[in-house]
Each structure stands twice: as structure tokens, then as C-alpha cells.
N, C-alpha and C. Protein backbone atom coordinates (compact mmCIF):
# COMPACT_ATOMS: atom_id res chain seq x y z
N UNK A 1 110.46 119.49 113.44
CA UNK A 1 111.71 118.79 113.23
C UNK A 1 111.69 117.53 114.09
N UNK A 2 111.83 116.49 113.54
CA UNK A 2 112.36 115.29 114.22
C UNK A 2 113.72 114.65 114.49
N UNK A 3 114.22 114.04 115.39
CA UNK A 3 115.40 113.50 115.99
C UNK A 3 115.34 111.70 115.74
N UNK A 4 116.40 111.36 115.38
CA UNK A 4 116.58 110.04 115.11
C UNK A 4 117.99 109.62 115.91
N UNK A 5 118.12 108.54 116.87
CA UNK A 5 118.89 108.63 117.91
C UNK A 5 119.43 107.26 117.40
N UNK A 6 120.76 107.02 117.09
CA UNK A 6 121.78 105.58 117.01
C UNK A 6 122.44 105.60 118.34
N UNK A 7 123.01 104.48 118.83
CA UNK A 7 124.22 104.63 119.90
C UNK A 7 124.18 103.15 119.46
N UNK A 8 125.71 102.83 119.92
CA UNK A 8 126.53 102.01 119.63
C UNK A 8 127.65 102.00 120.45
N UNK A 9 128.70 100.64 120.26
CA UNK A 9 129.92 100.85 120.81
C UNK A 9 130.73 100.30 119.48
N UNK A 10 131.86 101.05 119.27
CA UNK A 10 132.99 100.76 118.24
C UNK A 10 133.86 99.34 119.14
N UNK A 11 134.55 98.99 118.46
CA UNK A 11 135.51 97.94 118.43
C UNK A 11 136.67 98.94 118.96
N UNK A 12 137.53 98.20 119.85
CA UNK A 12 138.41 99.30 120.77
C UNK A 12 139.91 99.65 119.74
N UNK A 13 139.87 100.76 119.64
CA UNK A 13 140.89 101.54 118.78
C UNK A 13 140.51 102.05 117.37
N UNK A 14 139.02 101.58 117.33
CA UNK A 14 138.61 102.05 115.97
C UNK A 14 137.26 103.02 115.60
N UNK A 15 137.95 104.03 116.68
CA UNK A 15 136.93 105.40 116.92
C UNK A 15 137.71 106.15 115.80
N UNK A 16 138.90 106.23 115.65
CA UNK A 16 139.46 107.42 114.48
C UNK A 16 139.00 107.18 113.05
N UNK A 17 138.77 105.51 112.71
CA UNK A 17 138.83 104.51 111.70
C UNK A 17 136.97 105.46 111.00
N UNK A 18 135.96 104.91 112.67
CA UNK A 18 134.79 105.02 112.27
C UNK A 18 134.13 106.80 112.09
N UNK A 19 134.93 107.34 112.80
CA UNK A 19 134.71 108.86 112.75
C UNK A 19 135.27 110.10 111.14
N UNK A 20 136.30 108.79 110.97
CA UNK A 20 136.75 109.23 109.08
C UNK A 20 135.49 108.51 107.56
N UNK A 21 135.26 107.24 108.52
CA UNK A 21 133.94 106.99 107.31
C UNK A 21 132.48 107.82 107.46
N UNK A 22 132.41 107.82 108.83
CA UNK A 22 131.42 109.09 109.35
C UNK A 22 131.61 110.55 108.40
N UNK A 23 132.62 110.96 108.70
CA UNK A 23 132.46 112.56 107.72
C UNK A 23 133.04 112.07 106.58
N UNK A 24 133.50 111.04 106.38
CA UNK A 24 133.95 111.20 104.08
C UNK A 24 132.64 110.35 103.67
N UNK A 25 131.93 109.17 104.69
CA UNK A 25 130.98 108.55 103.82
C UNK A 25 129.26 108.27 104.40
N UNK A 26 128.87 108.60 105.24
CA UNK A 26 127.88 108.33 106.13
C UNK A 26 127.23 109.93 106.03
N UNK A 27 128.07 111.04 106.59
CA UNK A 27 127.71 112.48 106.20
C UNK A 27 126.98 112.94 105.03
N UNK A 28 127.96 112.49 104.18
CA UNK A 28 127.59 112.87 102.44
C UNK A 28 126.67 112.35 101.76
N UNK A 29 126.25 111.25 102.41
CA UNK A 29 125.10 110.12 101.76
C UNK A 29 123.83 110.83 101.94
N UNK A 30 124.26 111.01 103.82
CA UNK A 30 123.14 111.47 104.30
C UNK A 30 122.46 113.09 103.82
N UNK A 31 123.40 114.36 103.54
CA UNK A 31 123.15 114.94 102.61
C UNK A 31 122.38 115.36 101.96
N UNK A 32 122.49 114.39 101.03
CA UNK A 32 121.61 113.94 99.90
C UNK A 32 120.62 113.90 99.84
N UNK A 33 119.89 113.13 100.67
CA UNK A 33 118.40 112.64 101.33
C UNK A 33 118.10 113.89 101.76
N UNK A 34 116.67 113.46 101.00
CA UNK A 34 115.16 114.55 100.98
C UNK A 34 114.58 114.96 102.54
N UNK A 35 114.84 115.89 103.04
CA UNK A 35 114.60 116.21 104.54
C UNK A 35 115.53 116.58 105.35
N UNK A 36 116.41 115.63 105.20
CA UNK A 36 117.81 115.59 106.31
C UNK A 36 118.37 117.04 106.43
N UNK A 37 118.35 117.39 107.65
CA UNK A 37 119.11 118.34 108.25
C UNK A 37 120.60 118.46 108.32
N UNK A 38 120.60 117.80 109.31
CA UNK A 38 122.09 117.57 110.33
C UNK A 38 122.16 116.63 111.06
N UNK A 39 123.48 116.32 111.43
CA UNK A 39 123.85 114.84 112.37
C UNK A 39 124.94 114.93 113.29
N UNK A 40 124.86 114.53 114.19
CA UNK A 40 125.92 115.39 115.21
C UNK A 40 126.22 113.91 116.02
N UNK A 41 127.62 113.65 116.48
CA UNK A 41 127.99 112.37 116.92
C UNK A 41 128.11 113.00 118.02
N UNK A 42 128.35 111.93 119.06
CA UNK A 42 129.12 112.20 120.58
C UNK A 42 129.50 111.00 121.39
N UNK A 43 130.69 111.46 121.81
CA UNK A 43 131.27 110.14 122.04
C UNK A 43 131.29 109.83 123.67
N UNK A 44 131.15 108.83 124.81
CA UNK A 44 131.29 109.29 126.23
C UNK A 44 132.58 109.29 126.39
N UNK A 45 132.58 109.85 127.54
CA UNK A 45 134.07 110.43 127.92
C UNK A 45 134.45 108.84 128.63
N UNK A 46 133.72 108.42 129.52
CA UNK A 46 134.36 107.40 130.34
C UNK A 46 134.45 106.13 129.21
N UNK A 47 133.65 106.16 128.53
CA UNK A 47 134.32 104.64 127.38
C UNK A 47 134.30 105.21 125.82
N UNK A 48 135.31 105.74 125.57
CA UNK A 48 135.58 106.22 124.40
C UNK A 48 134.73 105.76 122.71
N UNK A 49 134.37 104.47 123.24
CA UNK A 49 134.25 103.08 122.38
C UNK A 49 132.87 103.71 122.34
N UNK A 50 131.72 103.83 122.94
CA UNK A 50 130.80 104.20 122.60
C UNK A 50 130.19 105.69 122.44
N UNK A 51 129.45 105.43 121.70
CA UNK A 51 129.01 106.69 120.82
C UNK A 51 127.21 107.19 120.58
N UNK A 52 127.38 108.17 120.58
CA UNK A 52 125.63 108.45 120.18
C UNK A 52 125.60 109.69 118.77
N UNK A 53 124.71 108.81 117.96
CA UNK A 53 124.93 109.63 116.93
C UNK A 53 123.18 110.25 117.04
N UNK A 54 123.02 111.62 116.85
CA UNK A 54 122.20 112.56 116.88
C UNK A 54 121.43 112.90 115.38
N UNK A 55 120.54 112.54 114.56
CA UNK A 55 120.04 112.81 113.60
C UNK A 55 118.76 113.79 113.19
N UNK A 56 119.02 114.74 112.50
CA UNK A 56 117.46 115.58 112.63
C UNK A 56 117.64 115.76 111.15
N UNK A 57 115.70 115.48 111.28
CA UNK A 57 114.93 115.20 109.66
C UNK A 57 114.04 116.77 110.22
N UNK A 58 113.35 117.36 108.63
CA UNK A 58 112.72 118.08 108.71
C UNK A 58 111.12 117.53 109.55
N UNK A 59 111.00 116.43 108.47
CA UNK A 59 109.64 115.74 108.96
C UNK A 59 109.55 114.36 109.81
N UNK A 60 109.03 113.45 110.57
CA UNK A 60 108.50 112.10 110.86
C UNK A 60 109.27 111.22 109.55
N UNK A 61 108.07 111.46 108.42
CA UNK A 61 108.13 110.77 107.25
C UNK A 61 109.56 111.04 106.33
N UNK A 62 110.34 112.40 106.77
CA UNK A 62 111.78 112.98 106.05
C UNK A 62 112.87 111.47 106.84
N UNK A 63 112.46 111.81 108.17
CA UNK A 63 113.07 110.58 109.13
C UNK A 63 113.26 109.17 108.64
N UNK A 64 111.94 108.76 108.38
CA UNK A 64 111.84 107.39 108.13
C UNK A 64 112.76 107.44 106.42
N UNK A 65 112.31 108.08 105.69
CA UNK A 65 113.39 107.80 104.39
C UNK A 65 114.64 108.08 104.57
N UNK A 66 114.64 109.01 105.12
CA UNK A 66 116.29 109.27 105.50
C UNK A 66 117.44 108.21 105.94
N UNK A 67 116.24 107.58 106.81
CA UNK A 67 117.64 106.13 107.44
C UNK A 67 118.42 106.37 107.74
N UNK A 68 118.91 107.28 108.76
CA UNK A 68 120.50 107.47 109.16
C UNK A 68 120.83 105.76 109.56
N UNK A 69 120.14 105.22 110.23
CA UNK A 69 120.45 104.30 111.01
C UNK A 69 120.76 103.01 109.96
N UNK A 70 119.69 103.11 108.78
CA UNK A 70 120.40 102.09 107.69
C UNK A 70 121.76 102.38 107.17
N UNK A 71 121.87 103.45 106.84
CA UNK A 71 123.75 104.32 106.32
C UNK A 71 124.16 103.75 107.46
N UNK A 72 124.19 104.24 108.53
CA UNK A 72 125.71 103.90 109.55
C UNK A 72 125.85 102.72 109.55
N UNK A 73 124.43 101.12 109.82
CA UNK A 73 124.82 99.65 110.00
C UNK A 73 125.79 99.69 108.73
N UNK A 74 125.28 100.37 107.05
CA UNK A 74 125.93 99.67 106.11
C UNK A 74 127.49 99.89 106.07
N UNK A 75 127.97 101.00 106.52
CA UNK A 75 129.07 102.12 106.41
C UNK A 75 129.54 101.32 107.70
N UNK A 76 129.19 101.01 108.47
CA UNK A 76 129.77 99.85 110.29
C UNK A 76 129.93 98.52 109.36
N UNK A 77 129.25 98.18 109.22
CA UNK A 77 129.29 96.78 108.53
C UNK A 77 130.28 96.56 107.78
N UNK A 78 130.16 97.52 106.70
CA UNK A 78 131.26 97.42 105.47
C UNK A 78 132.91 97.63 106.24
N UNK A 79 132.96 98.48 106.76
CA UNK A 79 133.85 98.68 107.36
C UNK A 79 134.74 98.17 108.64
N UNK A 80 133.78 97.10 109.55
CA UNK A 80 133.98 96.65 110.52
C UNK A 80 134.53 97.29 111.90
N UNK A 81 134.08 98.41 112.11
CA UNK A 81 133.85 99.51 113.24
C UNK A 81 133.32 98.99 114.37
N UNK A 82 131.83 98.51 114.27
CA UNK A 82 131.44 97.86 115.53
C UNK A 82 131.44 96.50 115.40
């Protein structure tokens, strides 16, 4: 099993905003994709604003197609989160 590691900081007040496109649209995408396990966020306690999102592929190569990290920029982007 492999791990694919994002961190980021949200735009301040828009942790509830990015954590609702996270499980209705970033989750479900991810899903989908051939390998993908599970994805687990976490947020720090001392700056709310930033975040580490946790990704596990079955394989290396499940990883690299999977792209968590392309979903979240597009799903951040579109949305204007960070």
C-alpha cells in the first residue's frame, strides 16, 4: 500500500466550505479510481486553516493515476478554498 500526502492552508473561515466539497465532491471522484483505498483529512489544532490530507492507493502506479492531489487543486480551485 502506498500513501500520497497533500497539506495546504484554506482561506480563513473556509474550512466548513472546503470540508463539504471534500466529502460530496473530492471523496466520490476519488472512489472511483482504480486502486484508491481511502483518504483521511486532518486539520492542526493551533491553525485551523491548515490541513493534511492523507491518501492510500493499493499500488505506486494505483497512486500516480489516482491523483488525489490533481482532484483536490481542481475541487480548491473551482471552489476557491485555498
Amino acid at each position: 500500500m502506498h500513501t500520497l500526502i497533500i497539506e495546504g492552508t484554506m482561506k480563513p473561515g473556509k474550512k466548513d466550505e472546503f470540508t463539504e466539497a471534500w466529502r460530496n465532491e473530492i471523496l466520490p471522484t476519488l472512489k472511483k479510481q482504480n486502486g484508491f483505498v481511502d483518504e483521511v483529512l486532518l486539520f492542526d489544532t493551533a491553525d485551523p486553516n491548515r490541513g493534511v490530507g492523507l491518501g492510500f492507493c493499493r499500488s505506486l502506479s494505483a497512486g500516480a493515476s489516482t491523483s488525489s492531489a490533481a482532484v483536490h487543486s481542481r475541487v480548491a480551485c473551482r471552489t476557491k478554498h485555498t
